[in-house]
PDB file of N, CA and C in Angstrom:
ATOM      1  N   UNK A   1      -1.134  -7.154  33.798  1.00  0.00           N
ATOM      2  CA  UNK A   1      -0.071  -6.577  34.581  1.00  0.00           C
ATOM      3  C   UNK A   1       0.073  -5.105  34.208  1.00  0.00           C
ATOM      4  N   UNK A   2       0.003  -4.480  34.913  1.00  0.00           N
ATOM      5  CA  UNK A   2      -0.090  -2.811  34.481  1.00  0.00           C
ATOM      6  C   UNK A   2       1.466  -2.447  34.342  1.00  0.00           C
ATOM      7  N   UNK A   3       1.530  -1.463  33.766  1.00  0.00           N
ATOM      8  CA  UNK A   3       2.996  -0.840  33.484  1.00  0.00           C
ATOM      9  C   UNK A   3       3.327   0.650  34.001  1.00  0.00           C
ATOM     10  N   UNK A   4       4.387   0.893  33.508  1.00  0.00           N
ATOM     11  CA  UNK A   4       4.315   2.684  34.026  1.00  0.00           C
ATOM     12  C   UNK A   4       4.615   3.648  32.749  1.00  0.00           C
ATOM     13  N   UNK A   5       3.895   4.411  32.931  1.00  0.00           N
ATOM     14  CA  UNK A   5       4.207   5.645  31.593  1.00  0.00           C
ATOM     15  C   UNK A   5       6.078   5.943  31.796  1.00  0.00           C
ATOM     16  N   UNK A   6       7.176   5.582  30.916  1.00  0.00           N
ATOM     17  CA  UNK A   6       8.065   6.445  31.301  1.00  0.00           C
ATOM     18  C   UNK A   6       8.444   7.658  31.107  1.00  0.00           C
ATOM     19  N   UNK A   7       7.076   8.596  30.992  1.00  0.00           N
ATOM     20  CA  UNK A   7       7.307  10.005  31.045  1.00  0.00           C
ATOM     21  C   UNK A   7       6.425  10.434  32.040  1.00  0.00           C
ATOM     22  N   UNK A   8       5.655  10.334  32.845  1.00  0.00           N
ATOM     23  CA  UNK A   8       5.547  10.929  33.918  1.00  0.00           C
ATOM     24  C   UNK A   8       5.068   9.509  35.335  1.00  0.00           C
ATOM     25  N   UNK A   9       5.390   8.427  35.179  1.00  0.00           N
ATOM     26  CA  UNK A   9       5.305   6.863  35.862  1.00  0.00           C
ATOM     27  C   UNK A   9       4.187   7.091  36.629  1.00  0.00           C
ATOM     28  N   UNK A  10       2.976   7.430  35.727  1.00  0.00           N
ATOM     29  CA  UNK A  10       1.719   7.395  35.928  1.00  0.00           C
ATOM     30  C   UNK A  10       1.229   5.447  35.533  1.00  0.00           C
ATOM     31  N   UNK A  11       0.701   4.754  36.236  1.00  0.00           N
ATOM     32  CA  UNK A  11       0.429   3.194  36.351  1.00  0.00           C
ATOM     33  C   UNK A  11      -0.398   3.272  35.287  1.00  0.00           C
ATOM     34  N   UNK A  12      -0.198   2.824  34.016  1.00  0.00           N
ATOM     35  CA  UNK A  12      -1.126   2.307  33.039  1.00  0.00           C
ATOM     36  C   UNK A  12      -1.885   0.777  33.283  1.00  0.00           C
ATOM     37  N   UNK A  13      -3.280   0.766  33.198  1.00  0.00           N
ATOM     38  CA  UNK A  13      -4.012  -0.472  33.227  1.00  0.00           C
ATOM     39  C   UNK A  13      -5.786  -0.198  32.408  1.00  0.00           C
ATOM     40  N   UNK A  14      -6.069  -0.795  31.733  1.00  0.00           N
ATOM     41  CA  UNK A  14      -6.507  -0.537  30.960  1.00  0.00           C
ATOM     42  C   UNK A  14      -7.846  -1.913  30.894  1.00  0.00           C
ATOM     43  N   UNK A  15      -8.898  -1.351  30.987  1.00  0.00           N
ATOM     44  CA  UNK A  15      -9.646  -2.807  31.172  1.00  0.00           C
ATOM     45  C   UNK A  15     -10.050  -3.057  29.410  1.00  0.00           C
ATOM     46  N   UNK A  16     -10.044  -4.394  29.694  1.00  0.00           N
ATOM     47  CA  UNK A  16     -10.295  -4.767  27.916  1.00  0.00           C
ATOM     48  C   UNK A  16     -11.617  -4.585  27.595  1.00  0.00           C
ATOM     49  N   UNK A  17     -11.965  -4.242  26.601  1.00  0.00           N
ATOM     50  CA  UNK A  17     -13.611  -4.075  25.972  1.00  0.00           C
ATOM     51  C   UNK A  17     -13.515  -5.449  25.300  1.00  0.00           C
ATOM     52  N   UNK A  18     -12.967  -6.408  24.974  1.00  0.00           N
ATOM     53  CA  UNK A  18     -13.323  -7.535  24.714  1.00  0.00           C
ATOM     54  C   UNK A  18     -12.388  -8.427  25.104  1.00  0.00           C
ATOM     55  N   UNK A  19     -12.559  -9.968  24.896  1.00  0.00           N
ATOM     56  CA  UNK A  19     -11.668 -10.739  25.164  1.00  0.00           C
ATOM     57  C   UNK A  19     -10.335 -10.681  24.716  1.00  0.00           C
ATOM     58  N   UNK A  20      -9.339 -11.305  25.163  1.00  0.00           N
ATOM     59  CA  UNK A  20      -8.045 -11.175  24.732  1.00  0.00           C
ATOM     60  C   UNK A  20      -7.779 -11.803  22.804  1.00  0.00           C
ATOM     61  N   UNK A  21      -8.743 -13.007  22.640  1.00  0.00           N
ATOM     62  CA  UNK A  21      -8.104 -13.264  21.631  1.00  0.00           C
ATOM     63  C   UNK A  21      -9.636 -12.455  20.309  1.00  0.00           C
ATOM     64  N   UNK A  22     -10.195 -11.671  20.860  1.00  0.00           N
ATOM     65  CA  UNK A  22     -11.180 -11.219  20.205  1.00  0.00           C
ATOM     66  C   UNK A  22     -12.702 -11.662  19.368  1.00  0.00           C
ATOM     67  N   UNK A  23     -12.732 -13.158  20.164  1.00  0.00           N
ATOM     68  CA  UNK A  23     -13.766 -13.927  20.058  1.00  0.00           C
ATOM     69  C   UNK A  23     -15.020 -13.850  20.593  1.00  0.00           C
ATOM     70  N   UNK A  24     -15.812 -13.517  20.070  1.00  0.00           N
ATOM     71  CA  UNK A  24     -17.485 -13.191  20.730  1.00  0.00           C
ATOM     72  C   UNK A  24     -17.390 -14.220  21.649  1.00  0.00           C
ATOM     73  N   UNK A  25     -17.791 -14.209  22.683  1.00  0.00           N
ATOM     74  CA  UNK A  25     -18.403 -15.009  24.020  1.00  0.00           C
ATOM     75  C   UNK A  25     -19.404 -14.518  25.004  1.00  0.00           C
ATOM     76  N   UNK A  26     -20.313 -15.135  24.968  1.00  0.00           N
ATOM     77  CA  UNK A  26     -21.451 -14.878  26.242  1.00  0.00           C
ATOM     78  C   UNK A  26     -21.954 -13.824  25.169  1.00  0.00           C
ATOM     79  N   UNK A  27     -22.289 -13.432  24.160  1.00  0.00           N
ATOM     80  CA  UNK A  27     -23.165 -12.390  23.664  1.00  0.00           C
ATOM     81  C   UNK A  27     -22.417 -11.209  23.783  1.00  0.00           C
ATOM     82  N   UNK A  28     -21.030 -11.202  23.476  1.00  0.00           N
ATOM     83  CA  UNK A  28     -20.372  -9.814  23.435  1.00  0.00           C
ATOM     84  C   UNK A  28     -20.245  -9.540  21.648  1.00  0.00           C
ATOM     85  N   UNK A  29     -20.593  -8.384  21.459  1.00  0.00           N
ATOM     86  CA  UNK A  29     -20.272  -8.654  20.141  1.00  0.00           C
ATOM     87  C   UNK A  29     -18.683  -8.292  18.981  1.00  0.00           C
ATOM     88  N   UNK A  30     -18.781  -8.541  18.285  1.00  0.00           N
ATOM     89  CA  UNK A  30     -16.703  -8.491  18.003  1.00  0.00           C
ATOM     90  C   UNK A  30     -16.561  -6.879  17.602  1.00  0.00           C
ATOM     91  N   UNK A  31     -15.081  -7.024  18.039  1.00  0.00           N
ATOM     92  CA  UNK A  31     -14.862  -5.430  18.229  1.00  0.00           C
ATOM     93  C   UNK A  31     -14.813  -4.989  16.302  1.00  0.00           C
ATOM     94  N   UNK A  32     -15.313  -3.632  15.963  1.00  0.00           N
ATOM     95  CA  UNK A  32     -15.778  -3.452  14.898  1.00  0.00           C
ATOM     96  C   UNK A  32     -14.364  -2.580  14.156  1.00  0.00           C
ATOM     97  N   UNK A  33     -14.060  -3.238  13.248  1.00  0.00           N
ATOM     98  CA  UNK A  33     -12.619  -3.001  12.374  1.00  0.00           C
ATOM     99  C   UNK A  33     -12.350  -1.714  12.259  1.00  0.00           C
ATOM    100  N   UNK A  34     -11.147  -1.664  12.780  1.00  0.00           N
ATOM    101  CA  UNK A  34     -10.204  -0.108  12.949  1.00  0.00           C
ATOM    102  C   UNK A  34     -10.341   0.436  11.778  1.00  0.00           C
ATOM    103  N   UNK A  35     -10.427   1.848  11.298  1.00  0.00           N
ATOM    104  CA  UNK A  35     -10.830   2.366  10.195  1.00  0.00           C
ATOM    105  C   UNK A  35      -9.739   3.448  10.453  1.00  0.00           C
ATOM    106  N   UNK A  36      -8.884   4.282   9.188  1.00  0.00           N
ATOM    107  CA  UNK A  36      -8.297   5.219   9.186  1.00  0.00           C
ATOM    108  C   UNK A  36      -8.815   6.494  10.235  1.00  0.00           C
ATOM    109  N   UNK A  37      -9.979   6.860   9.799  1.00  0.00           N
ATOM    110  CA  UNK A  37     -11.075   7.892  10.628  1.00  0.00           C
ATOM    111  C   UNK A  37     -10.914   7.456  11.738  1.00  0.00           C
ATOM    112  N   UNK A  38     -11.155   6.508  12.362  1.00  0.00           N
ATOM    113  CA  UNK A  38     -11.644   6.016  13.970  1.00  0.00           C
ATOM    114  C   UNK A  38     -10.359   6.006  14.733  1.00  0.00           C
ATOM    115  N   UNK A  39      -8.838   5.657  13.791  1.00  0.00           N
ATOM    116  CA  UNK A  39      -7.756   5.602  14.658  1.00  0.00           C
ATOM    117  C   UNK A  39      -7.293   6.932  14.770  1.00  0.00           C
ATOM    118  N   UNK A  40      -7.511   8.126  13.986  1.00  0.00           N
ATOM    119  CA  UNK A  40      -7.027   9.515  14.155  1.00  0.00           C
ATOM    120  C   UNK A  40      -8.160   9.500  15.472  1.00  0.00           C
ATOM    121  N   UNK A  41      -8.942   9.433  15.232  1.00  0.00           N
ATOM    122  CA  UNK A  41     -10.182  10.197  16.219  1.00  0.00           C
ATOM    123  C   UNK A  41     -10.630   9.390  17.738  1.00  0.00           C
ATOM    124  N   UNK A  42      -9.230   8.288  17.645  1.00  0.00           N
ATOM    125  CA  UNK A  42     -10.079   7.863  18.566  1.00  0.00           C
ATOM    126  C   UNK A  42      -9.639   8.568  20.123  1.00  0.00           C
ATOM    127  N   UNK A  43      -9.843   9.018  21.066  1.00  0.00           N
ATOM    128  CA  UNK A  43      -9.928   9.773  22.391  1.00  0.00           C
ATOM    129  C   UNK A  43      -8.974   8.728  23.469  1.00  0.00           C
ATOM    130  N   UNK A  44      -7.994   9.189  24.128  1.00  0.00           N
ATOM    131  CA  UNK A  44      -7.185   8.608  24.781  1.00  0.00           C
ATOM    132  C   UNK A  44      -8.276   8.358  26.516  1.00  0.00           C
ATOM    133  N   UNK A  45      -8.438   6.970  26.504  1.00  0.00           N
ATOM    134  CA  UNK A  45      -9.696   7.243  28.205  1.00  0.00           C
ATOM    135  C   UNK A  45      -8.762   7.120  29.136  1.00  0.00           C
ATOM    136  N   UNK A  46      -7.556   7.480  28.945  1.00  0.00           N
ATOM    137  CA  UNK A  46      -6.666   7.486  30.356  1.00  0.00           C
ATOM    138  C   UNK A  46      -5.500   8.266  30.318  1.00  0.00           C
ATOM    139  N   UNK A  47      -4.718   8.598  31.954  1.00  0.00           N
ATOM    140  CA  UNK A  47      -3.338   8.454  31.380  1.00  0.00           C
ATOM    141  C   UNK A  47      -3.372  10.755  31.315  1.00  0.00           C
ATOM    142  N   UNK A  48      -1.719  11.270  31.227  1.00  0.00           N
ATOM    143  CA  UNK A  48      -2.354  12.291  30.802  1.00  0.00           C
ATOM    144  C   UNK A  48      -2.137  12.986  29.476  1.00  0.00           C
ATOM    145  N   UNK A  49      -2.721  11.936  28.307  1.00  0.00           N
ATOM    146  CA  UNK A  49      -3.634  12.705  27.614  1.00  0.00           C
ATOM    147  C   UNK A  49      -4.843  12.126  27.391  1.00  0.00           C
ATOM    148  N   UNK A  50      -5.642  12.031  27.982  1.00  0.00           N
ATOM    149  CA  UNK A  50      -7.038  11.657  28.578  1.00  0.00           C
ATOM    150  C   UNK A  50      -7.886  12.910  27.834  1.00  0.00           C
ATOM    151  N   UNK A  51      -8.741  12.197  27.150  1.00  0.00           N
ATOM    152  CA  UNK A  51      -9.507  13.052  26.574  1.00  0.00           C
ATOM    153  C   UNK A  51      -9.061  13.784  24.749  1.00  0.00           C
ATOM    154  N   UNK A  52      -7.598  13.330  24.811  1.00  0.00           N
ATOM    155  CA  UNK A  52      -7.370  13.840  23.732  1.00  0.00           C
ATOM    156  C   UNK A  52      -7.548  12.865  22.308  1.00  0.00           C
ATOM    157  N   UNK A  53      -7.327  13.129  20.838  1.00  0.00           N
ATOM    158  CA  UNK A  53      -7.419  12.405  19.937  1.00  0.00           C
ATOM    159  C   UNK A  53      -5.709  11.645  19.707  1.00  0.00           C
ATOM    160  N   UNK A  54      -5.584  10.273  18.738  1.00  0.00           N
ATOM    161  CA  UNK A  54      -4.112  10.423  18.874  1.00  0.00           C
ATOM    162  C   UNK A  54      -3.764  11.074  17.784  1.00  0.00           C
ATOM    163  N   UNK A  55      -4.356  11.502  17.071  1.00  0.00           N
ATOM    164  CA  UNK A  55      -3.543  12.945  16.238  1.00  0.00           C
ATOM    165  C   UNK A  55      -3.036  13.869  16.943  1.00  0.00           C
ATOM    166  N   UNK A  56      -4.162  14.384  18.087  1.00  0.00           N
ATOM    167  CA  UNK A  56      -3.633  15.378  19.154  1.00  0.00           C
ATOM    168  C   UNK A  56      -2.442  15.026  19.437  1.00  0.00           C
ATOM    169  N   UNK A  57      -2.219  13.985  20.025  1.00  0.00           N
ATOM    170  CA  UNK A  57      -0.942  13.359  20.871  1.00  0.00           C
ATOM    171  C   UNK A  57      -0.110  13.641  20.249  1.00  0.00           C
ATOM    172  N   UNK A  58      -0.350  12.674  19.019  1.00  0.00           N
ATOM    173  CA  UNK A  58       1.246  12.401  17.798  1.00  0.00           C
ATOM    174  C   UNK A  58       1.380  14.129  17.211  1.00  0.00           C
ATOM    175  N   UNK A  59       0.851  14.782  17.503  1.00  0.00           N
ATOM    176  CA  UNK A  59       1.366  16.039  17.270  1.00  0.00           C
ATOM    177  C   UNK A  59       2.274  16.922  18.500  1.00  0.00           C
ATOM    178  N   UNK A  60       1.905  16.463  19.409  1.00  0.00           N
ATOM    179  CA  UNK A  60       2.725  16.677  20.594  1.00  0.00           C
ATOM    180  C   UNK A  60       3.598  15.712  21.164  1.00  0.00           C
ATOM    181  N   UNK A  61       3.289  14.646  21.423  1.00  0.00           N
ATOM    182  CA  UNK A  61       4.241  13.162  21.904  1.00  0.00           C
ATOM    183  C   UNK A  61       4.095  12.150  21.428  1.00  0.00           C
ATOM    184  N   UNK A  62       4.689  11.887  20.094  1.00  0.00           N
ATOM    185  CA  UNK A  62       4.621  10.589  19.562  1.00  0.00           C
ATOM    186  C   UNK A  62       4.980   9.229  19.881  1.00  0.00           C
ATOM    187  N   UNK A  63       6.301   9.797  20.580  1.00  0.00           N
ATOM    188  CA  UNK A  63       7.108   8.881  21.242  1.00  0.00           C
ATOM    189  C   UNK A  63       5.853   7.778  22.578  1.00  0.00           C
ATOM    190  N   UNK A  64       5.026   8.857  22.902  1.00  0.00           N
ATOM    191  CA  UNK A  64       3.978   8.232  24.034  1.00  0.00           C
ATOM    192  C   UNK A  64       3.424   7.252  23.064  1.00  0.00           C
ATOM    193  N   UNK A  65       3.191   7.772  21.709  1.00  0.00           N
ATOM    194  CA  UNK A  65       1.988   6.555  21.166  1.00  0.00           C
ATOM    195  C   UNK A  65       2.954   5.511  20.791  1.00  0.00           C
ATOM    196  N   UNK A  66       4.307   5.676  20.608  1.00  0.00           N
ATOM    197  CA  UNK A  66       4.891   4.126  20.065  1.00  0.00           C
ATOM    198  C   UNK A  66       5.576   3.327  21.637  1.00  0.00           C
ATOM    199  N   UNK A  67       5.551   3.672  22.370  1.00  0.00           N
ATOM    200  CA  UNK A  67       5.661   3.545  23.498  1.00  0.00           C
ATOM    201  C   UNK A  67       4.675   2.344  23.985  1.00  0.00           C
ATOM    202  N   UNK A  68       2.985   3.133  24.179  1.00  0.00           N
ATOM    203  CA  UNK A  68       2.162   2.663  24.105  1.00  0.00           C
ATOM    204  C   UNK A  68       1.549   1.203  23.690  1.00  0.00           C
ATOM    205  N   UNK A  69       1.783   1.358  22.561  1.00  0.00           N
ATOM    206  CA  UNK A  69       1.330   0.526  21.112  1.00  0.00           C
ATOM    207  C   UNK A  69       2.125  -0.743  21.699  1.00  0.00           C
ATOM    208  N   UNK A  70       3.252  -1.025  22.403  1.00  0.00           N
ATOM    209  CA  UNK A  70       3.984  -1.881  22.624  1.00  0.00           C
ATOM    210  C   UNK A  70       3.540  -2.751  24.274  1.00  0.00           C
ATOM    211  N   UNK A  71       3.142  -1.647  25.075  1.00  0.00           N
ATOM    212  CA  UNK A  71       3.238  -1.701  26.490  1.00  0.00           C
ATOM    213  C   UNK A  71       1.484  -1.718  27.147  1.00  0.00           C
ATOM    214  N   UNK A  72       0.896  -1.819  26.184  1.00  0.00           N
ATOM    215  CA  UNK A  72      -0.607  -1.381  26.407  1.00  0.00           C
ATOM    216  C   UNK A  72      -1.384  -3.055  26.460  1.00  0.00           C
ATOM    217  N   UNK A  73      -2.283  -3.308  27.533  1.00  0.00           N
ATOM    218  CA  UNK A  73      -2.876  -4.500  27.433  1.00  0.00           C
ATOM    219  C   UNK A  73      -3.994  -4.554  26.315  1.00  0.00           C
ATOM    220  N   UNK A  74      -3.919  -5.592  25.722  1.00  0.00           N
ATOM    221  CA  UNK A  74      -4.736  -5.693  24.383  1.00  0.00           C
ATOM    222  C   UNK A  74      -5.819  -5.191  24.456  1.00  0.00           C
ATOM    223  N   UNK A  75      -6.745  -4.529  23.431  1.00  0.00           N
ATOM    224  CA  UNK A  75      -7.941  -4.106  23.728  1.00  0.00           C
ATOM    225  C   UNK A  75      -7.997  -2.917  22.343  1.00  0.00           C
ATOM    226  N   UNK A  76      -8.521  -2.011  22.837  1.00  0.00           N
ATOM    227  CA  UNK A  76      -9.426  -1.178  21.829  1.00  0.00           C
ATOM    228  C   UNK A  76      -8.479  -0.046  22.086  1.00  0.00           C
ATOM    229  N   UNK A  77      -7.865   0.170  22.902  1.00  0.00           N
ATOM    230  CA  UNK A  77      -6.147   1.612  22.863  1.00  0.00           C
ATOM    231  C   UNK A  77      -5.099   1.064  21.884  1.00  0.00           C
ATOM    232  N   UNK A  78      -4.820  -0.647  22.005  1.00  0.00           N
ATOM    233  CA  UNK A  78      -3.416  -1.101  21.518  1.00  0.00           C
ATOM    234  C   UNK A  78      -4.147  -0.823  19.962  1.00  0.00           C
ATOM    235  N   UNK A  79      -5.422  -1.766  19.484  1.00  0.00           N
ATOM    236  CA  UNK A  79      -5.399  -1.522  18.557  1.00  0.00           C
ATOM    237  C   UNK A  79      -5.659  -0.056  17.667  1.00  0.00           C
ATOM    238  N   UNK A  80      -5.956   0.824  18.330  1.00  0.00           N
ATOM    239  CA  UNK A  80      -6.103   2.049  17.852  1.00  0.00           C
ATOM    240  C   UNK A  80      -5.122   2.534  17.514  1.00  0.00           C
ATOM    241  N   UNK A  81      -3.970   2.437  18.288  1.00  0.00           N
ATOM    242  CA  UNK A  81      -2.756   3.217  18.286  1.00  0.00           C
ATOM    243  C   UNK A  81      -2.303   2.311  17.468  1.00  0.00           C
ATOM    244  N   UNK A  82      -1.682   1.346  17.293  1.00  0.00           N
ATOM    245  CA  UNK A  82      -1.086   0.642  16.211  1.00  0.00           C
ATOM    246  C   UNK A  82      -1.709   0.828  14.979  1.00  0.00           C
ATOM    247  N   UNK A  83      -3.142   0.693  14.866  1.00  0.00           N
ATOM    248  CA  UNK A  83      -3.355   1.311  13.391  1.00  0.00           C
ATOM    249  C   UNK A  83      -3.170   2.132  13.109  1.00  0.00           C
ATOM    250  N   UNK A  84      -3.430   3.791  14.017  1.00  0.00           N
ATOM    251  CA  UNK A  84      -2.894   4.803  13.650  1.00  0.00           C
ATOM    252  C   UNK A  84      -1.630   5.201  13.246  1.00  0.00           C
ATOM    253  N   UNK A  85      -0.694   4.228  14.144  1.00  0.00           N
ATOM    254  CA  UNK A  85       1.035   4.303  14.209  1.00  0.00           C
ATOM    255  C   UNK A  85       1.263   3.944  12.374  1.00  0.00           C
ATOM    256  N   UNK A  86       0.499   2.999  12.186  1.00  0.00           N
ATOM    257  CA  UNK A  86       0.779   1.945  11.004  1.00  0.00           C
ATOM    258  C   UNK A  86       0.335   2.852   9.941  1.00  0.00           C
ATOM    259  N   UNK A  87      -0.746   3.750  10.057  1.00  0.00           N
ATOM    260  CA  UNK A  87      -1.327   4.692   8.825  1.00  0.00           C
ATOM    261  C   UNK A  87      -0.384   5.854   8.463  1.00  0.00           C
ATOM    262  N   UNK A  88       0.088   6.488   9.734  1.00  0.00           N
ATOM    263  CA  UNK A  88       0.677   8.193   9.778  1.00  0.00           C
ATOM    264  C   UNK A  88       2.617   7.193   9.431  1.00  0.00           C
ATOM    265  N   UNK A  89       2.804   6.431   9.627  1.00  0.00           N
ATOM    266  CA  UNK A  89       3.860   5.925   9.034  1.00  0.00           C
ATOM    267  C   UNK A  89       3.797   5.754   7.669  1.00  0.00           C
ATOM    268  N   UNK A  90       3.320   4.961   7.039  1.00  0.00           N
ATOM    269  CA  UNK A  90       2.664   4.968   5.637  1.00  0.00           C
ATOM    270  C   UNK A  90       2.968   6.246   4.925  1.00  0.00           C
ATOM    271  N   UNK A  91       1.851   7.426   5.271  1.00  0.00           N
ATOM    272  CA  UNK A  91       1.944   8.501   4.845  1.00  0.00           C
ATOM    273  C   UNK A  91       3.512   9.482   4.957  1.00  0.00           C
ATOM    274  N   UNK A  92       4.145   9.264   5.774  1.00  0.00           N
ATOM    275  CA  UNK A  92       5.080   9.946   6.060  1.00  0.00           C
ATOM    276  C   UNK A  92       6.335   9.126   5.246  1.00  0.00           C
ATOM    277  N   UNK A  93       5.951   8.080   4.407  1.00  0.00           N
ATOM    278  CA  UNK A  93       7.472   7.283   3.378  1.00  0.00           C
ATOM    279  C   UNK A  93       7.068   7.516   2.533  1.00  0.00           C
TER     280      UNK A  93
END
């Protein structure tokens, strides 16, 4: 079910790179464990900050990535952003 950004109600939908509960099937192989490095760096593929890192973001709109992290269909964005959310929190107590 897609949602809407509530800062500019741009339709978020997001196709999954793997199954929902993250189980290899049919020869997909399992998504490869979020790493500190990979969640700063990983590139937003939609949306407008498309193209950016979520360091980029969370330096400009954080509020988008916890937003996100909540409202995002499972996949390889939710978990990025939640690890990242979960790391730059950490650091910041």
């Amino acid at each position: 079910m897609p949602c809407r950004c509530p800062k500019c109600g741009a339709s978020l939908r997001v196709e999954l790179d793997t199954p929902r509960d993250d189980r290899p099937k049919g020869g997909q192989t399992p998504p490869r464990p979020m790493t500190d490095g990979r969640a700063a760096d990983f590139q937003m593929p939609f949306g407008k900050h498309k193209g950016r890192t979520l360091a980029q973001i969370a330096d400009v709109d954080r509020d988008y990535l916890t937003w996100l992290a909540d409202n995002v269909e499972p996949g390889s964005v939710q978990r990025a952003v939640r690890h990242f959310l979960q790391i730059t929190s950490r650091e910041a107590g």
